[in-house]
N, C-alpha and C. Protein backbone atom coordinates (compact mmCIF):
# COMPACT_ATOMS: atom_id res chain seq x y z
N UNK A 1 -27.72 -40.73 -25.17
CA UNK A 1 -28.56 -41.59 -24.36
C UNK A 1 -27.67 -42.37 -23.40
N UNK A 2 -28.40 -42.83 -22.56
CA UNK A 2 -27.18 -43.49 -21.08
C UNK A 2 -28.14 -44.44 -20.67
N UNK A 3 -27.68 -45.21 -19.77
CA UNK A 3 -28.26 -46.12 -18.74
C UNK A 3 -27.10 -46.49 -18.05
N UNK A 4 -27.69 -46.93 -16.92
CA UNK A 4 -27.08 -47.14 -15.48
C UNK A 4 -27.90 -47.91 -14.63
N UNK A 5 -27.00 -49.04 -14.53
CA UNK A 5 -27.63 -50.20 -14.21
C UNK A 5 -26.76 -50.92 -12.69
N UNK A 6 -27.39 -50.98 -11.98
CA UNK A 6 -26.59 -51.73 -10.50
C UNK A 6 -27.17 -53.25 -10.11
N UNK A 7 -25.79 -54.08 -10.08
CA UNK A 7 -25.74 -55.62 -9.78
C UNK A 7 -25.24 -55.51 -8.93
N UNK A 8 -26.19 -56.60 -7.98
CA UNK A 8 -25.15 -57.38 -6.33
C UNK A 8 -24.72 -58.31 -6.48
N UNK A 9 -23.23 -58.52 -6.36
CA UNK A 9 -22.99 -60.05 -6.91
C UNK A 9 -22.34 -60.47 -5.16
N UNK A 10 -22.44 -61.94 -5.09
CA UNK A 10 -22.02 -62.41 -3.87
C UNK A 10 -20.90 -63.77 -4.12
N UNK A 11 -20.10 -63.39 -4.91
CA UNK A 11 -19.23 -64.51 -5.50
C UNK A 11 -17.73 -64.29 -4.24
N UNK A 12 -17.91 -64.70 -3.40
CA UNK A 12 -16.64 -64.13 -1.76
C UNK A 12 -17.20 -63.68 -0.82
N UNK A 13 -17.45 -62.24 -1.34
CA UNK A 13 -17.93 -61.06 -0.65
C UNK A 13 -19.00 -60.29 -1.39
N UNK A 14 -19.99 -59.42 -0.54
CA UNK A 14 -20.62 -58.63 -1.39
C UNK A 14 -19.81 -57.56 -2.53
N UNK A 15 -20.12 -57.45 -3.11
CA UNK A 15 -19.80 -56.31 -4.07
C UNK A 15 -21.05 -55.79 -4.91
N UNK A 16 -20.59 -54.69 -5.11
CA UNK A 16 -21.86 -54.03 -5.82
C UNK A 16 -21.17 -53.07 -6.77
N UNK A 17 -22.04 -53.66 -8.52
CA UNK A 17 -21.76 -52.95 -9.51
C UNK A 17 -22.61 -52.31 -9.75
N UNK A 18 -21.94 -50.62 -10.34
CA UNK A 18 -22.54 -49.88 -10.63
C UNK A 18 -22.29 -49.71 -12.45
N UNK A 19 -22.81 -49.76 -13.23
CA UNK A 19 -22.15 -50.11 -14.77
C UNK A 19 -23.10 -48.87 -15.27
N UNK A 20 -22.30 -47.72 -16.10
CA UNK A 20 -22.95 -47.02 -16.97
C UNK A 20 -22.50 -46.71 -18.06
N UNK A 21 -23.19 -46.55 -19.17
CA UNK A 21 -23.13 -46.72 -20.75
C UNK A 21 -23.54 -45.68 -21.10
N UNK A 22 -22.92 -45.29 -22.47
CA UNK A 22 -23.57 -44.31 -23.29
C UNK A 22 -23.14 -42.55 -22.74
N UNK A 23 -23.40 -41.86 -22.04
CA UNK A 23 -23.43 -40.48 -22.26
C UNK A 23 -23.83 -39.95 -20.93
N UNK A 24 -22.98 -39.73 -20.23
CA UNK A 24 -23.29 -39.45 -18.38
C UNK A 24 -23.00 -37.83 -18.54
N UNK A 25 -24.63 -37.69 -18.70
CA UNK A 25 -24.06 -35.86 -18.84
C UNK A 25 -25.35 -35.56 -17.89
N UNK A 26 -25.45 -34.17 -18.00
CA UNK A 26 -26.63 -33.61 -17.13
C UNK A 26 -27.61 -34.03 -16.59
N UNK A 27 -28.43 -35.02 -17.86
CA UNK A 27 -29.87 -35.57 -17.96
C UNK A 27 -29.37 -36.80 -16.84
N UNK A 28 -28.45 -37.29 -16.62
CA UNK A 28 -27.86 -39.04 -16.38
C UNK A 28 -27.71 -38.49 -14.86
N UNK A 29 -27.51 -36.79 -14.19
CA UNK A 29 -26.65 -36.69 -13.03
C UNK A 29 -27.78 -37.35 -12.01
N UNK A 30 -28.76 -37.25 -11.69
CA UNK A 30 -29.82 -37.90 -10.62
C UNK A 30 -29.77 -39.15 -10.41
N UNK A 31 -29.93 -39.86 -11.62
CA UNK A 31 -29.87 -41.63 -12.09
C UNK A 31 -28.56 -41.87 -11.37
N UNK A 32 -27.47 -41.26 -11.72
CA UNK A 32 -26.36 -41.99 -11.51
C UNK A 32 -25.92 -41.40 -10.17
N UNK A 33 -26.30 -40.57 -9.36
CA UNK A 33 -25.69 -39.85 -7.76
C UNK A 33 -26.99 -41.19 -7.28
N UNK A 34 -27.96 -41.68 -7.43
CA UNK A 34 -28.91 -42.09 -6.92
C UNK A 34 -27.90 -43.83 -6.72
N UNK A 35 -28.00 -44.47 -7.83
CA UNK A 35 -27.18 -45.53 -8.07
C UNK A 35 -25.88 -45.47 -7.09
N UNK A 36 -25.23 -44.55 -7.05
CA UNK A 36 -23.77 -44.42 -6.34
C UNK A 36 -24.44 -44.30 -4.83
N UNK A 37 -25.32 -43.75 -4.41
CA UNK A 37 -25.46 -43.54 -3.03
C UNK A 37 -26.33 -45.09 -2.45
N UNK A 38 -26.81 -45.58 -3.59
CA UNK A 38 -27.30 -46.76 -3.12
C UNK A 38 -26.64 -48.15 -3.06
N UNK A 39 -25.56 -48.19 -3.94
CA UNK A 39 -24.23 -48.73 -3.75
C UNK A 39 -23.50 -49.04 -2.64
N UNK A 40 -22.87 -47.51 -2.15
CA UNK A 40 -22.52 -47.65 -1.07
C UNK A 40 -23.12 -47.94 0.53
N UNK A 41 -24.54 -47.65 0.10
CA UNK A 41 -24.92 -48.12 1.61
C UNK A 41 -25.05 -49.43 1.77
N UNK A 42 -24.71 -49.96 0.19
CA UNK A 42 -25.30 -51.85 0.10
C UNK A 42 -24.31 -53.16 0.29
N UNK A 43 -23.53 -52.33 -0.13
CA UNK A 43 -22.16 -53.81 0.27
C UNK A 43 -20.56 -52.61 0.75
N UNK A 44 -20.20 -53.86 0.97
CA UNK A 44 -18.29 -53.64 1.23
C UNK A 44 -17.60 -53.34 0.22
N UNK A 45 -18.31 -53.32 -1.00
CA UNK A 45 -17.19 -53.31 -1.81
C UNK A 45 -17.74 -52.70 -3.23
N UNK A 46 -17.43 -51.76 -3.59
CA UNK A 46 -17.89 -51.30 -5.08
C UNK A 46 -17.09 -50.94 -6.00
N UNK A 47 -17.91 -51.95 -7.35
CA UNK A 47 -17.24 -51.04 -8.30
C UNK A 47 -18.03 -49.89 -9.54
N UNK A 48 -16.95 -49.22 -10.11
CA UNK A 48 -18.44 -48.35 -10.88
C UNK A 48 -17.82 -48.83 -11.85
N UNK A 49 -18.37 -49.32 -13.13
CA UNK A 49 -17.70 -49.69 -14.85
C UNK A 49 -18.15 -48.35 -15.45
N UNK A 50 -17.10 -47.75 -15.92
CA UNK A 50 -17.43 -46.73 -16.53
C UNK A 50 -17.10 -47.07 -18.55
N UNK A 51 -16.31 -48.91 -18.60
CA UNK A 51 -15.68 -49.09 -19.66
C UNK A 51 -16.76 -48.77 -20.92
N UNK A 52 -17.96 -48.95 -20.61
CA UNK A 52 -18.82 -48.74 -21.91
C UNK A 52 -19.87 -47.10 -21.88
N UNK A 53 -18.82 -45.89 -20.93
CA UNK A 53 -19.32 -44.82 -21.44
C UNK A 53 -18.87 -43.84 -22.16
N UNK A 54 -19.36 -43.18 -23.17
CA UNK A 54 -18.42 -42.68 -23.87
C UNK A 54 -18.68 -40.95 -23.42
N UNK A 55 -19.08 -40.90 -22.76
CA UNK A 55 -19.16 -39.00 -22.09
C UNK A 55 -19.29 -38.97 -21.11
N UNK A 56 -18.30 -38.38 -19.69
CA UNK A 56 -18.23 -37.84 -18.26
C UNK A 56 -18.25 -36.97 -18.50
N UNK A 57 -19.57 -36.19 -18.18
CA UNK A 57 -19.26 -34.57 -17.55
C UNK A 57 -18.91 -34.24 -16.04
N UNK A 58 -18.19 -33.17 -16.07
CA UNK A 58 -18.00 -33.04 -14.72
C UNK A 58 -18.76 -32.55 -13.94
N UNK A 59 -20.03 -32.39 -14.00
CA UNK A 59 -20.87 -32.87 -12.90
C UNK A 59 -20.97 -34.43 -12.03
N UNK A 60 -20.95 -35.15 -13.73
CA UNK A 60 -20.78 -36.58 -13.10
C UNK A 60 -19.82 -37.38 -12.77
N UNK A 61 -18.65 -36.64 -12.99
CA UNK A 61 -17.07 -36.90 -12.25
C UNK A 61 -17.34 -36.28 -10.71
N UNK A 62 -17.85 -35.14 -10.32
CA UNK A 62 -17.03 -34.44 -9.06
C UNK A 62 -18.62 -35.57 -8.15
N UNK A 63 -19.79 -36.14 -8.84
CA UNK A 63 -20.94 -37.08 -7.61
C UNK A 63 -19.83 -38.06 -7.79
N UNK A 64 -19.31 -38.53 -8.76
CA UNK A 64 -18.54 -39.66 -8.47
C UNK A 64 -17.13 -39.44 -7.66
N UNK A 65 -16.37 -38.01 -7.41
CA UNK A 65 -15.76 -38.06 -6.34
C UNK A 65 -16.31 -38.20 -5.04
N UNK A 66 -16.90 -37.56 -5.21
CA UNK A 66 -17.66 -37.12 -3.77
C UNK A 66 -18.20 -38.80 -3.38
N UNK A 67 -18.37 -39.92 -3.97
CA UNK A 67 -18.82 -40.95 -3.51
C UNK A 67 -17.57 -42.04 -3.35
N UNK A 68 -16.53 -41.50 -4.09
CA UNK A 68 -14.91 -42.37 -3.87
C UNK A 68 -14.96 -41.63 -2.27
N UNK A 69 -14.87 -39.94 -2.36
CA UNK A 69 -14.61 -39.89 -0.46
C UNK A 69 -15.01 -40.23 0.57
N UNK A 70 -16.48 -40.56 0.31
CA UNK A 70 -17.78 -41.03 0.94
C UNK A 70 -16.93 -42.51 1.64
N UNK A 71 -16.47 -43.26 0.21
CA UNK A 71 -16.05 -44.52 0.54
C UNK A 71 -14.93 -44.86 1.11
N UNK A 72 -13.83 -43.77 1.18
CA UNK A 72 -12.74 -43.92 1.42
C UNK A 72 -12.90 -43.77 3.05
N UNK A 73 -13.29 -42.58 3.28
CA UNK A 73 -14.00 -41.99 4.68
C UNK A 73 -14.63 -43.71 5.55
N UNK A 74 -15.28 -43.95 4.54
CA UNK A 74 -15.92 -45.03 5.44
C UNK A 74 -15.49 -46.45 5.31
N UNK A 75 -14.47 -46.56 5.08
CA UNK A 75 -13.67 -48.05 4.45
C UNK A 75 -13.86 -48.63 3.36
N UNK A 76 -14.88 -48.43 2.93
CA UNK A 76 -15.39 -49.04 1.65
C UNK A 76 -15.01 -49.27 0.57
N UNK A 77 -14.21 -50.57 -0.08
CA UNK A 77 -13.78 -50.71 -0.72
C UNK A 77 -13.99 -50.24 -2.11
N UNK A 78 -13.71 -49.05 -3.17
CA UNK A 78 -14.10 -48.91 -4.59
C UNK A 78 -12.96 -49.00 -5.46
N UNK A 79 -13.57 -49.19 -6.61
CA UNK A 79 -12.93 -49.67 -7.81
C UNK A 79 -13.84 -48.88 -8.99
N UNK A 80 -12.74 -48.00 -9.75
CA UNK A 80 -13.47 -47.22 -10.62
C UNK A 80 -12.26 -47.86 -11.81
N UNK A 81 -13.62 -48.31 -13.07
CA UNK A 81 -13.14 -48.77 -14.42
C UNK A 81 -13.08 -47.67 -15.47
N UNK A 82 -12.52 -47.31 -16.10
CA UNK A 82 -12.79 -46.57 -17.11
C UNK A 82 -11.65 -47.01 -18.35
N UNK A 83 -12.51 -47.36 -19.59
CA UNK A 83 -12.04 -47.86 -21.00
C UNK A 83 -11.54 -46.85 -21.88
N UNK A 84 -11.79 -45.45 -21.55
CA UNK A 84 -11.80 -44.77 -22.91
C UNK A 84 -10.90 -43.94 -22.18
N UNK A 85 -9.79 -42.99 -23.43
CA UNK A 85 -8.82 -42.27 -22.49
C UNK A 85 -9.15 -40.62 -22.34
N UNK A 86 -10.71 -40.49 -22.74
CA UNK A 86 -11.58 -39.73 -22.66
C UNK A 86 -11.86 -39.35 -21.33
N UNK A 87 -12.44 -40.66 -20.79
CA UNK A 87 -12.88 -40.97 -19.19
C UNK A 87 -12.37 -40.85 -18.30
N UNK A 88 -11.04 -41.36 -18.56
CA UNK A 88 -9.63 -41.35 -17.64
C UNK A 88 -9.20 -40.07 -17.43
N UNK A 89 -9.28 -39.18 -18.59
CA UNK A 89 -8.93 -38.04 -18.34
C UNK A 89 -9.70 -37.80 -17.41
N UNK A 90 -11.05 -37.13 -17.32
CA UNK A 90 -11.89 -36.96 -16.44
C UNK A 90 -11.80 -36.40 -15.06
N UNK A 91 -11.71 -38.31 -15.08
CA UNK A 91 -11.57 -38.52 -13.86
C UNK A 91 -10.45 -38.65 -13.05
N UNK A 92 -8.98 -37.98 -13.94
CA UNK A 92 -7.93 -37.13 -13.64
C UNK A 92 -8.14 -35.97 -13.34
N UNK A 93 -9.40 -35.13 -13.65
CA UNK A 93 -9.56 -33.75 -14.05
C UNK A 93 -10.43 -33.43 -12.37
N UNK A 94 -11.09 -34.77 -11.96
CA UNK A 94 -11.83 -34.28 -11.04
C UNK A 94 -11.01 -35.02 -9.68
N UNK A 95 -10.16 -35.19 -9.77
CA UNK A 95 -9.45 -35.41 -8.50
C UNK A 95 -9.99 -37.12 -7.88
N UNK A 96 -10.49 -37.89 -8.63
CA UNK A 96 -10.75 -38.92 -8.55
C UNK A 96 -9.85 -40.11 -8.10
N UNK A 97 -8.80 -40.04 -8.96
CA UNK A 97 -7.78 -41.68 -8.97
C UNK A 97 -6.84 -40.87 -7.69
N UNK A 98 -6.61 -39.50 -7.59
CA UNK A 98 -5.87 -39.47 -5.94
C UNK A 98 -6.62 -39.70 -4.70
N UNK A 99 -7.83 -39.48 -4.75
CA UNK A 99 -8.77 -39.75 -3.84
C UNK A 99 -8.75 -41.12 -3.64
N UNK A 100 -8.74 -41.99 -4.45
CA UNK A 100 -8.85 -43.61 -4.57
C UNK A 100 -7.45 -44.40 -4.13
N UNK A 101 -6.43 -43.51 -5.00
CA UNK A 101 -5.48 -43.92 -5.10
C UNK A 101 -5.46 -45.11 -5.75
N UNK A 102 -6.30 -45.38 -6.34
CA UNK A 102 -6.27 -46.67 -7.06
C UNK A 102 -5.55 -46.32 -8.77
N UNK A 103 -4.79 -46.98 -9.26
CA UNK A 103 -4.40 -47.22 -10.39
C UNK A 103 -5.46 -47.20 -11.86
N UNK A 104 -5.17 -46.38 -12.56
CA UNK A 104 -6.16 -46.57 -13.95
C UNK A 104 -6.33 -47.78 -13.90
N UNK A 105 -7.54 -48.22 -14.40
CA UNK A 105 -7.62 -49.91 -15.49
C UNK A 105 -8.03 -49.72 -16.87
């Protein structure tokens, strides 16, 4: 089971969280490409928390590349979390953290 949930916070700057839990597999890919595309059209700055999911499939690694390029392409600041070294792999696997170039957290 999963959920995926998006907050605008305005604490500086906009930012917009994208936070998903539980099990980002097949059933989760619509919910969560939907969330990511609405993200980025909404603020300067995103992050996705991936710390409380415990399954990336790579379907839902390569929408979540495809929305790091989206952002990179368009300045947009992202920040991808991931807690488990499950996740991290992943999103090693799908070409993610070179796309970002951002550092694991």
């Amino acid at each position: 089971m999963s959920a995926i949930s998006i907050a605008h916070n305005q604490v500086g700057h906009d930012c917009v969280v994208v936070q998903a839990e539980g099990e980002l597999d097949f059933g989760s890919l619509r919910a969560f490409r939907t969330a990511l595309a609405f993200a980025l059209a909404a603020g300067p700055s995103v992050v996705v928390d991936l710390r409380r999911a415990r399954f990336l499939s790579l379907r839902n690694a390569w929408a979540l590349a495809e929305s790091v390029d989206t952002a990179v392409r368009g300045r947009i600041e992202i920040t991808v979390l991931a807690g488990r070294p499950e996740i991290e792999r992943v999103l090693e696997l799908a070409g993610i953290r070179a796309l970002s170039e951002i550092p694991a957290q």
